[in-house]
Protein backbone atom coordinates (compact mmCIF):
# COMPACT_ATOMS: atom_id res chain seq x y z
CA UNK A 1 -33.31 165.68 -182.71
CA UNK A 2 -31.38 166.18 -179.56
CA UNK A 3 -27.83 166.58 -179.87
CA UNK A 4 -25.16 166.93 -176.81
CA UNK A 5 -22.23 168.81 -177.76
CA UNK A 6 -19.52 167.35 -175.01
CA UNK A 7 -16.22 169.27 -174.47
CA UNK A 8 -13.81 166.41 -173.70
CA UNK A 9 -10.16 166.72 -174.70
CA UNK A 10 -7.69 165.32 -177.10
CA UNK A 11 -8.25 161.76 -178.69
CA UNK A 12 -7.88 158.56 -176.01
CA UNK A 13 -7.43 161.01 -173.03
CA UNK A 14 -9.02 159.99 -169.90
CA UNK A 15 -11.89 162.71 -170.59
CA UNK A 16 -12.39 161.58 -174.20
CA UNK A 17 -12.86 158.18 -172.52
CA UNK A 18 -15.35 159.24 -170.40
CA UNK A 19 -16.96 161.24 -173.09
CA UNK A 20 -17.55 157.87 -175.00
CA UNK A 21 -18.85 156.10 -172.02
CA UNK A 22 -21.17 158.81 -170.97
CA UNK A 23 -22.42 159.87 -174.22
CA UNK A 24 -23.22 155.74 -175.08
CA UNK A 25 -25.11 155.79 -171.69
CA UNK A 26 -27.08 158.70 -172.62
CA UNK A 27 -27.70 157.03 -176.02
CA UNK A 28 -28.76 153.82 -174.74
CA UNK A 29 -30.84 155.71 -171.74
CA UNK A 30 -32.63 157.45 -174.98
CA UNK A 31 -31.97 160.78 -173.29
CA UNK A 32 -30.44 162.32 -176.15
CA UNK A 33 -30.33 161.45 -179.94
CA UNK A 34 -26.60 161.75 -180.45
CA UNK A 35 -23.26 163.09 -178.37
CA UNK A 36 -21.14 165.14 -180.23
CA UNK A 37 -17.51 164.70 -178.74
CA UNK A 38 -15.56 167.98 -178.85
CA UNK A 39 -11.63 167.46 -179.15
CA UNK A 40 -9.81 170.50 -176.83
CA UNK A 41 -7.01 171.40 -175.34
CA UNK A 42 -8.59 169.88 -171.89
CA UNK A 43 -10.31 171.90 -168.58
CA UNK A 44 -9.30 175.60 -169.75
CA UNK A 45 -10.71 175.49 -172.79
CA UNK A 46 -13.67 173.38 -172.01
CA UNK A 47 -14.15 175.91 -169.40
CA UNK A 48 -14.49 178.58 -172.24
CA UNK A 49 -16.58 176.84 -174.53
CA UNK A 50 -19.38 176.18 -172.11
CA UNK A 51 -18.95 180.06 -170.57
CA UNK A 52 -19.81 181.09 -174.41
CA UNK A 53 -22.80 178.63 -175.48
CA UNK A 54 -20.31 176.70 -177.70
CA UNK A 55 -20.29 173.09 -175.21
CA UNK A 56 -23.58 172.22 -173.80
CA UNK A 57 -21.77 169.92 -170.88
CA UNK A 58 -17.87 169.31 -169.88
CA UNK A 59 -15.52 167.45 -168.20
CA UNK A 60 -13.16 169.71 -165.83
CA UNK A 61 -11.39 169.29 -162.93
CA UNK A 62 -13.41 170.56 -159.53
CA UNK A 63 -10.67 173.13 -158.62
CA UNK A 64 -10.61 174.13 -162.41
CA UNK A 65 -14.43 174.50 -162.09
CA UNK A 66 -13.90 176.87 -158.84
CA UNK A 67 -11.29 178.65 -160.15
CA UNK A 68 -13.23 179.45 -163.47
CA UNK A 69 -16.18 180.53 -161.19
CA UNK A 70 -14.32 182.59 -159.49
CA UNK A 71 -12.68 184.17 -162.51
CA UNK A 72 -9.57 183.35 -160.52
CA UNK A 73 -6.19 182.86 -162.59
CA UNK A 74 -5.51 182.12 -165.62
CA UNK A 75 -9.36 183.21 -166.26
CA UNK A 76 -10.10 186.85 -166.44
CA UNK A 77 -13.11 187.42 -165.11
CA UNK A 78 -16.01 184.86 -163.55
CA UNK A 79 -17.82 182.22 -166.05
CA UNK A 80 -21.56 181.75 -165.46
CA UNK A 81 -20.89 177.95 -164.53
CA UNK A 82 -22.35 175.22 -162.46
CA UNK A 83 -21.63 171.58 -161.46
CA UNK A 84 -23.81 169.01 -163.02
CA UNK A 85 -21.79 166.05 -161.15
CA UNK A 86 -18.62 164.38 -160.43
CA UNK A 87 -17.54 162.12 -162.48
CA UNK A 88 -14.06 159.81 -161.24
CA UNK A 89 -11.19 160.44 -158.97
CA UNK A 90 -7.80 160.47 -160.73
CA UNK A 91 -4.86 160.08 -159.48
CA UNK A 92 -1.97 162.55 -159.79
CA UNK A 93 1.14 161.83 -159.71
CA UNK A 94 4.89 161.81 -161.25
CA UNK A 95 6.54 158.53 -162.50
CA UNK A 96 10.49 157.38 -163.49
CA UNK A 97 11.42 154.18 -165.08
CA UNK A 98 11.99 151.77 -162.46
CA UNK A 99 15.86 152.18 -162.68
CA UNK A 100 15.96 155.96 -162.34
CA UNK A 101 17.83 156.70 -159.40
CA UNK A 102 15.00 159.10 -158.55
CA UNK A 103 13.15 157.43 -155.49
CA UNK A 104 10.49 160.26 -154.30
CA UNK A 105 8.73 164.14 -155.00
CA UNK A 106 11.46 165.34 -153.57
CA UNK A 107 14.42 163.76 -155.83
CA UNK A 108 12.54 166.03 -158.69
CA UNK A 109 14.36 169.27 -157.65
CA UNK A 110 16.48 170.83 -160.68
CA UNK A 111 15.26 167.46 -162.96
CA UNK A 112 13.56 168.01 -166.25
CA UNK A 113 9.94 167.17 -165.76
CA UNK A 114 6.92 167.00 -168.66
CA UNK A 115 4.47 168.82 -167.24
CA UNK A 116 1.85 169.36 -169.54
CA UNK A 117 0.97 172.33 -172.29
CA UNK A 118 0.77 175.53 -171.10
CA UNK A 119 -3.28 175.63 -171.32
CA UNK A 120 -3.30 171.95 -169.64
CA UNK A 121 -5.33 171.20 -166.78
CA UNK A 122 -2.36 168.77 -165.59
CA UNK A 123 -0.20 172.07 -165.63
CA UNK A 124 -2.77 174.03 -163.69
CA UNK A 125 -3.00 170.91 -160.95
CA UNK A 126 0.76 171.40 -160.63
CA UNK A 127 1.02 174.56 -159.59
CA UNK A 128 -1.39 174.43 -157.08
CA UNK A 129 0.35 171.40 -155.41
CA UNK A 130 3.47 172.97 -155.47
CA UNK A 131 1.96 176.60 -154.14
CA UNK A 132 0.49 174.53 -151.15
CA UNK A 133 3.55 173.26 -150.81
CA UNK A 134 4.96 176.32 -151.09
CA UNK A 135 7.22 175.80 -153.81
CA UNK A 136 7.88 177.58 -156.84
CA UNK A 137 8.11 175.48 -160.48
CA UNK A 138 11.77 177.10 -160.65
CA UNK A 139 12.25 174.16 -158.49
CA UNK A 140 12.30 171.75 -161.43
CA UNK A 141 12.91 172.82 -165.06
CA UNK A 142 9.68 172.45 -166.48
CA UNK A 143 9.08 170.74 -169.70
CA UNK A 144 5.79 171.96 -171.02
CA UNK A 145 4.39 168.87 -173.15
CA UNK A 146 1.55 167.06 -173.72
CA UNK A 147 1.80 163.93 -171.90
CA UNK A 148 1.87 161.55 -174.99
CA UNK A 149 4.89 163.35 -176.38
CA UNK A 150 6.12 163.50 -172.68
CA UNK A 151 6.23 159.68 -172.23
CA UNK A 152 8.12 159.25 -175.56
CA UNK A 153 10.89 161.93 -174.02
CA UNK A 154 10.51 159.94 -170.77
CA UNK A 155 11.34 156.50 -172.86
CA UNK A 156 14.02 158.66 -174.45
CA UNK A 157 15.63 159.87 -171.65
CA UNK A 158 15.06 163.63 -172.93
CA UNK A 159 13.16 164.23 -169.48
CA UNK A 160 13.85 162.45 -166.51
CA UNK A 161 10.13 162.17 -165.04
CA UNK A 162 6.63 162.68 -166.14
CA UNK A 163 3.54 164.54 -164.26
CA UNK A 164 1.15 161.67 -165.44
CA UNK A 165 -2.86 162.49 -165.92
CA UNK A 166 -4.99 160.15 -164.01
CA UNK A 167 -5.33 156.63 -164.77
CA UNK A 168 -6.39 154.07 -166.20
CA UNK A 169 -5.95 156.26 -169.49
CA UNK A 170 -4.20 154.72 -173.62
CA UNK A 171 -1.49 157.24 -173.32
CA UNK A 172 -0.38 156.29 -170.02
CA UNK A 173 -1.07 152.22 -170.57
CA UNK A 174 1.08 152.76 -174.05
CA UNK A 175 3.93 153.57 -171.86
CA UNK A 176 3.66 151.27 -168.66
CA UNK A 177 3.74 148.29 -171.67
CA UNK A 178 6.96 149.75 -173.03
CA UNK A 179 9.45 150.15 -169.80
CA UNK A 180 8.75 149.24 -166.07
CA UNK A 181 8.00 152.61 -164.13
CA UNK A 182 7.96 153.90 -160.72
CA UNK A 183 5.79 156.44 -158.46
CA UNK A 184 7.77 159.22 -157.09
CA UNK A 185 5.70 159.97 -154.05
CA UNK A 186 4.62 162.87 -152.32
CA UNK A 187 5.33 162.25 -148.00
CA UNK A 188 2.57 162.00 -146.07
CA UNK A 189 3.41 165.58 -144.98
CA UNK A 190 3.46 166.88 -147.87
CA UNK A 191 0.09 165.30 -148.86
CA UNK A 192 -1.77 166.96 -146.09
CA UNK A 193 -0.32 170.11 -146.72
CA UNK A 194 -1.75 169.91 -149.86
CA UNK A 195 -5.42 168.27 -148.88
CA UNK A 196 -5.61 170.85 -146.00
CA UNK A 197 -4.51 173.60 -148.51
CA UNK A 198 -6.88 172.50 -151.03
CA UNK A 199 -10.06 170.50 -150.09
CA UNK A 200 -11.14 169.48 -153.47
CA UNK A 201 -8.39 167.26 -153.33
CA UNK A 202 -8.33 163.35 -152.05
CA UNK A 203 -6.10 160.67 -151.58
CA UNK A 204 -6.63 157.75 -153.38
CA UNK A 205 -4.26 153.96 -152.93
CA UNK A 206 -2.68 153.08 -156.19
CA UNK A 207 -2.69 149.17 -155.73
CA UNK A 208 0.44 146.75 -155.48
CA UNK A 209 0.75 146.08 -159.36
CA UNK A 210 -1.36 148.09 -160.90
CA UNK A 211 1.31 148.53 -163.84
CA UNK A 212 4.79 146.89 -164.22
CA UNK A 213 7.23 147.85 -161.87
CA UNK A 214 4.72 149.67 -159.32
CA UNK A 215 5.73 146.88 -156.66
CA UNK A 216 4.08 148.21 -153.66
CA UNK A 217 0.95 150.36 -153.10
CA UNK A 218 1.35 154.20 -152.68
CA UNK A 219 -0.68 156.65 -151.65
CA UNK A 220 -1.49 159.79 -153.75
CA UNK A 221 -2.91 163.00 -154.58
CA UNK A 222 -6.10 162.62 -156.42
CA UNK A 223 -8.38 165.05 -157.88
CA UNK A 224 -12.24 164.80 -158.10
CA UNK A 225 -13.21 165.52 -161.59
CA UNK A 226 -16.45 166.71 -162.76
CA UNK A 227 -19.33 167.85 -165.63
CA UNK A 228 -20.05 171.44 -165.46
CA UNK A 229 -22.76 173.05 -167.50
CA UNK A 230 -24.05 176.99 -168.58
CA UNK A 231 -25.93 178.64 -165.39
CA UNK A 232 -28.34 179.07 -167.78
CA UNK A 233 -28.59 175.81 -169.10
CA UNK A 234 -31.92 174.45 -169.37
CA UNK A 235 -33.64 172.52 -165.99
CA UNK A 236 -34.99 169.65 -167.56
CA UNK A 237 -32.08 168.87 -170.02
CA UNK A 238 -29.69 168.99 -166.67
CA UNK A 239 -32.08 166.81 -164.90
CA UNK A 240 -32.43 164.15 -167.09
CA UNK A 241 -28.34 163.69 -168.18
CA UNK A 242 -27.54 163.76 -164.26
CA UNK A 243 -30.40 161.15 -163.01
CA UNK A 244 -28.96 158.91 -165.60
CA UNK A 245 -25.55 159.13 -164.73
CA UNK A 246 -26.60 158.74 -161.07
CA UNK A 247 -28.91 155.83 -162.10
CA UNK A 248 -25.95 154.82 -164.18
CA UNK A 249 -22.99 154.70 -162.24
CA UNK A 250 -22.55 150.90 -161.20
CA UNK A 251 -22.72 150.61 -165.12
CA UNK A 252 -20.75 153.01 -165.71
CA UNK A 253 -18.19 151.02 -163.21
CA UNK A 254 -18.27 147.88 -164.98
CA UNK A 255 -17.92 149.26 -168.54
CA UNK A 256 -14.87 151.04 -168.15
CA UNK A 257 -12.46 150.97 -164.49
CA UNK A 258 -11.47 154.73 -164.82
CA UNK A 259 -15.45 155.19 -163.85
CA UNK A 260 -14.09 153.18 -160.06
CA UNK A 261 -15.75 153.98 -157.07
CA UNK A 262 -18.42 156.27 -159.18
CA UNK A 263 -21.17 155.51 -157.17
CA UNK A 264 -19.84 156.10 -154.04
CA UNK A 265 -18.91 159.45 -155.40
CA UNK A 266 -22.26 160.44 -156.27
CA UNK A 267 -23.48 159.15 -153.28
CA UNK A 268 -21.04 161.38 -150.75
CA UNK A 269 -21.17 164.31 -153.01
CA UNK A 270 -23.44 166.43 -151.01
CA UNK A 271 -21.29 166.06 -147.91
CA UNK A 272 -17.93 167.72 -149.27
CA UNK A 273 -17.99 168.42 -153.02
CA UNK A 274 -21.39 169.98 -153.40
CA UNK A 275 -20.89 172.45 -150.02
CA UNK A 276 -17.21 173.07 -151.11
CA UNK A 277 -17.71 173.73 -154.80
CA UNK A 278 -21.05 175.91 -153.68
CA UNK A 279 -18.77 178.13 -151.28
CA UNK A 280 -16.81 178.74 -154.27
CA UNK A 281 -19.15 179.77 -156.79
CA UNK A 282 -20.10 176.81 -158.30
CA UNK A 283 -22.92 175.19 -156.74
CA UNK A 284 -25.31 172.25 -158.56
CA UNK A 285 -27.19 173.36 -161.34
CA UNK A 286 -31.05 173.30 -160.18
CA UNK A 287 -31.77 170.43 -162.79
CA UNK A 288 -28.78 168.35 -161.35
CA UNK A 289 -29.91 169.31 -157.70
CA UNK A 290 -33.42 168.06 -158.60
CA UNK A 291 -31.92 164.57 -159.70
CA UNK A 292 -29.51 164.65 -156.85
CA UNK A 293 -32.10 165.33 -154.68
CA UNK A 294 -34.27 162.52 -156.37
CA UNK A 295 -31.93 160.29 -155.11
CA UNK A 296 -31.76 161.00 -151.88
CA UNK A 297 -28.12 162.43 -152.02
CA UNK A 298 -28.92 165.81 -150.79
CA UNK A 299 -31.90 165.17 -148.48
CA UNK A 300 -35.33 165.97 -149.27
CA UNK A 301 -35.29 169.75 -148.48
């Protein structure tokens, strides 16, 4: 019997979300026998348990992936990793209820932010927007939560603004149906300083309604999110979990909206993601290049 063990993250996060999709794909796809879903502390650890044999496949973030390749803070020395395939683009961004007098990124100065745990990916995608911005988190006062118990503060008024993981996400929707919220923007200019700083980001439109009191679409920082696997894990296993996501995706898509724009993804991942990630250490595992390559999304070479 074939068993998947999938580092995701903690129950109804967006990556436990798209551990439940993916693992009923590769179900249904009879690829494997059975997913086993493993509940972590998000990209850091998941990071871990695939360097040491305990994850077969995991969701991280792309510049998490680098960095961990790299052995690049807060990892201590290189992990034998290598993308198996994107997997969504999430949005990034902070929110205020809709009366807060807060209006934009920069109203956050001196405010008392949730942030994320100190091991949290959404932590780690903070600093690196504020170090290409080059600001310093002494700029805010830091709240270091997960973001469930940051959007009760947030409803509380213990904080007065939340770093919010991407969404469509439970956590996130449990709020939006409690109190009317608003984006607090980054500028343009400060978006391309951060894009230009860091290439594994995107931008991504969050649309005119998209949750009560979001009355206009806004433009943010998104982040490309992705599987990674062992170096060493086997060819044919690789191959056969990423042809079926790529064969996948428009299902994928109509199952579940935080899999949007999937197949496009896939499709344009050799022309940025692949080349960027593979300058950086972590380049497509030869079993997801094979299916990748199947395709027709890296050429025939």
């Amino acid at each position: 019997m074939t068993i998947i063990a999938l580092a995701t993250s903690d129950v109804e996060s967006p990556y436990h979300i798209q551990g439940l999709a993916l693992g009923a794909l590769w179900r249904e796809k009879r690829v494997v026998d059975d997913v086993m879903p493993l509940f972590t502390s998000g990209g850091f650890e998941n990071a871990r348990l695939l360097a040491r044999h305990r994850a077969d496949c995991g969701f991280l973030s792309s510049n998490w992936l680098a960095r961990a390749s790299m052995g690049a803070f807060p990892f201590d020395k290189p992990q034998p990793l290598m993308l198996m395939a994107p997997i969504n683009i999430g949005p990034l961004f902070f929110v205020a209820p809709a009366d807060s007098k807060l209006a934009s990124f920069a109203d956050l100065k001196g405010k008392r932010i949730g942030v994320g745990h100190h091991n949290s990916g959404m932590l780690q995608h903070l600093r690196t927007i504020f170090d290409a911005l080059g600001l310093s988190l002494d700029a805010i006062q830091p709240v270091y939560v997960h973001s469930n118990e940051g959007n009760r503060m947030l409803l509380d008024g213990e904080i007065h603004a939340q770093f919010e993981p991407p969404f469509p996400n439970p956590h996130f929707d449990g709020l939006a149906g409690q109190i009317p919220l608003k984006v607090l923007s980054l500028s343009e200019e400060e978006r391309r300083a951060v894009i230009d700083r860091i290439p594994l980001y995107a931008e991504v439109p969050i649309p005119k309604g998209a949750f009560p009191g979001h009355e206009r679409e806004s433009i943010e920082i998104a982040v490309i999110n992705v599987v990674a696997v062992h170096a060493q894990e086997q060819e044919e296993t690789v191959f056969r979990l990423t042809r079926t996501i790529i064969d996948g995706a428009k299902e994928l898509e109509r199952r579940n909206p935080i899999f949007r724009g999937l197949d496009g993804l896939l499709k344009n991942a050799g022309k940025k993601l692949v080349p960027v990630l593979d300058l950086l250490g972590a380049p497509l595992h030869p079993g997801a290049a094979r299916a990748f390559r199947a395709a027709g999304y890296l050429g025939q070479g």
